[in-house]
Protein backbone atom coordinates (compact mmCIF):
# COMPACT_ATOMS: atom_id res chain seq x y z
CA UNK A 1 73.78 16.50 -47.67
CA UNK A 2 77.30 15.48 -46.97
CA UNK A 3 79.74 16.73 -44.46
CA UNK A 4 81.56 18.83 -47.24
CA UNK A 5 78.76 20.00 -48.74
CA UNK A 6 77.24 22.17 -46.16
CA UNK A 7 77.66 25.24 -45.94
CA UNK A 8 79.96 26.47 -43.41
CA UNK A 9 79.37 23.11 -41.73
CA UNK A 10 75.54 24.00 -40.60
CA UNK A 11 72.60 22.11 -41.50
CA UNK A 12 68.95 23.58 -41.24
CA UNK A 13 66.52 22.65 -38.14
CA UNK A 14 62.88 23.18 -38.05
CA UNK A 15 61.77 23.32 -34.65
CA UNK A 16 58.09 22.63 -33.84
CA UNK A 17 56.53 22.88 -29.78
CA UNK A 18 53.35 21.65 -27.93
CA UNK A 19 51.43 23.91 -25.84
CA UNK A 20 49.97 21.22 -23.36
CA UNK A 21 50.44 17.20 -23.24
CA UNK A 22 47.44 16.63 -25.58
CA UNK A 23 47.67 19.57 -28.20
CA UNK A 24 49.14 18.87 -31.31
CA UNK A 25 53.18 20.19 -32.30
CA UNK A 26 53.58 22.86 -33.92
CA UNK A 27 56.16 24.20 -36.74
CA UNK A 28 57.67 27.62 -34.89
CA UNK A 29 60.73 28.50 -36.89
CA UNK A 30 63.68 27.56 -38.66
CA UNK A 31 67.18 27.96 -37.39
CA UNK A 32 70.87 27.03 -38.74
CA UNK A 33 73.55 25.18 -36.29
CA UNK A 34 76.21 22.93 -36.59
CA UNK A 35 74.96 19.50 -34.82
CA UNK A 36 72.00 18.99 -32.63
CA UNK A 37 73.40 19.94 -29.68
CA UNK A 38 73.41 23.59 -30.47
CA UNK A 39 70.57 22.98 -31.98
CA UNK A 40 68.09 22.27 -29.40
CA UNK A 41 70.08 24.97 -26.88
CA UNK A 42 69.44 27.86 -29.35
CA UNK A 43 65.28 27.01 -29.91
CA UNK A 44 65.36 26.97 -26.14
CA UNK A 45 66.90 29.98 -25.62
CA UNK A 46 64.88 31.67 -28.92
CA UNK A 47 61.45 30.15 -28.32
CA UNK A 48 61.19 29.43 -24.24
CA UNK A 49 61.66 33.06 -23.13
CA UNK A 50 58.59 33.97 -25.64
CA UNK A 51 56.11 31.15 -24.61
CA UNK A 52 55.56 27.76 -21.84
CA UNK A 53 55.48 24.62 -23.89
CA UNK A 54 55.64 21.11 -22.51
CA UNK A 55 57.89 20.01 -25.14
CA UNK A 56 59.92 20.73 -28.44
CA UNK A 57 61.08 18.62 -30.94
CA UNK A 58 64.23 19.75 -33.08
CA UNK A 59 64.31 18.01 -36.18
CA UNK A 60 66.79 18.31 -38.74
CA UNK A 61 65.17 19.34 -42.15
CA UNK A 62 67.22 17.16 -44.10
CA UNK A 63 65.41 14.33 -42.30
CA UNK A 64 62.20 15.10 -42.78
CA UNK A 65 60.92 13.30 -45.49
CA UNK A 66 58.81 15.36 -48.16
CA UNK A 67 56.29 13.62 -50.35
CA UNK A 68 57.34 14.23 -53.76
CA UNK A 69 54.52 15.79 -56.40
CA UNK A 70 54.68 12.60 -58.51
CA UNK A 71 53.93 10.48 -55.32
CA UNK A 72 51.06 13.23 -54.18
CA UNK A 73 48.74 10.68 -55.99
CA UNK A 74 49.02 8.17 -53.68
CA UNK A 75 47.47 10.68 -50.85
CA UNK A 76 44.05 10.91 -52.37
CA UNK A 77 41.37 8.37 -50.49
CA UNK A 78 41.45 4.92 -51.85
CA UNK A 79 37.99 4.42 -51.56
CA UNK A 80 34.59 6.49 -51.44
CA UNK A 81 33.63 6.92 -47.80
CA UNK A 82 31.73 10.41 -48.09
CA UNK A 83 29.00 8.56 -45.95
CA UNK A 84 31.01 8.82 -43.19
CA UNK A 85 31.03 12.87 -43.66
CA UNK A 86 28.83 15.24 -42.08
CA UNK A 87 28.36 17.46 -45.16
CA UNK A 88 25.00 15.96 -46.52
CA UNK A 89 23.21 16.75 -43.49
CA UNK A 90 23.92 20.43 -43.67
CA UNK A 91 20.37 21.44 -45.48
CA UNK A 92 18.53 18.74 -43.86
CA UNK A 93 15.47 21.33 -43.26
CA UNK A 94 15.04 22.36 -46.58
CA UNK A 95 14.71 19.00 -47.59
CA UNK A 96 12.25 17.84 -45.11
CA UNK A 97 10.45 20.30 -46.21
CA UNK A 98 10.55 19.22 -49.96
CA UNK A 99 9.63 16.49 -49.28
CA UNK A 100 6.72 17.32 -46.70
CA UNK A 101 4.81 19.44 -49.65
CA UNK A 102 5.68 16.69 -52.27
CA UNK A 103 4.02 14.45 -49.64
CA UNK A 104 0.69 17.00 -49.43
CA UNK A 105 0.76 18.24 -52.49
CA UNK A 106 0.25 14.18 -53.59
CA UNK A 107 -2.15 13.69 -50.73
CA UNK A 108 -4.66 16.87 -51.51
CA UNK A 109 -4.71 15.51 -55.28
CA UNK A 110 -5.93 11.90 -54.37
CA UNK A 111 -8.58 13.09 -51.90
């Protein structure tokens, strides 16, 4: 957005914060300012006095880049790699067990 487009001369910031050095940032809340600056000195003073965080990032939402629907394709997995998922060994009992009176049930008709 240019310079004369914005309104009243602020752009929109999205500030996100990390609890500890190895959790993951998180998006806290949206704020209007003028330039960075201002910015990052109004999530400090709005988000520090409510929770510690290690860090903060202030990122202007114009420069966040959002995946467009008609590129949303391109997200889906390339290839099929469900082996590497856990989900198939979620009923592993019940089909032991199938295959345990298959197994016996095969067994006590040959003998």
């Amino acid at each position: 957005m240019s310079e004369q487009a914005k309104p009243n001369g602020f752009d929109i910031y999205e500030v996100f914060s990390q609890r500890t050095p190895t959790s993951s940032f998180v998006h806290q809340f949206s704020l209007l300012a003028p330039n960075h600056e201002v910015a990052m000195s109004m999530a400090r003073e709005n988000f520090l006095r409510r929770d510690s965080v290690v860090n903060i990032w202030v990122v202007k939402r114009d420069d966040i880049y959002v995946c467009p629907p008609e590129e949303r394709e391109f997200l889906e997995r390339l290839d099929n790699k469900a082996y590497r998922e856990t989900k198939g060994y979620g009923d592993l009992q019940s089909k032991w067990r199938a295959h345990r009176e298959r197994y016996e049930a095969e067994h006590s008709n040959n003998q």
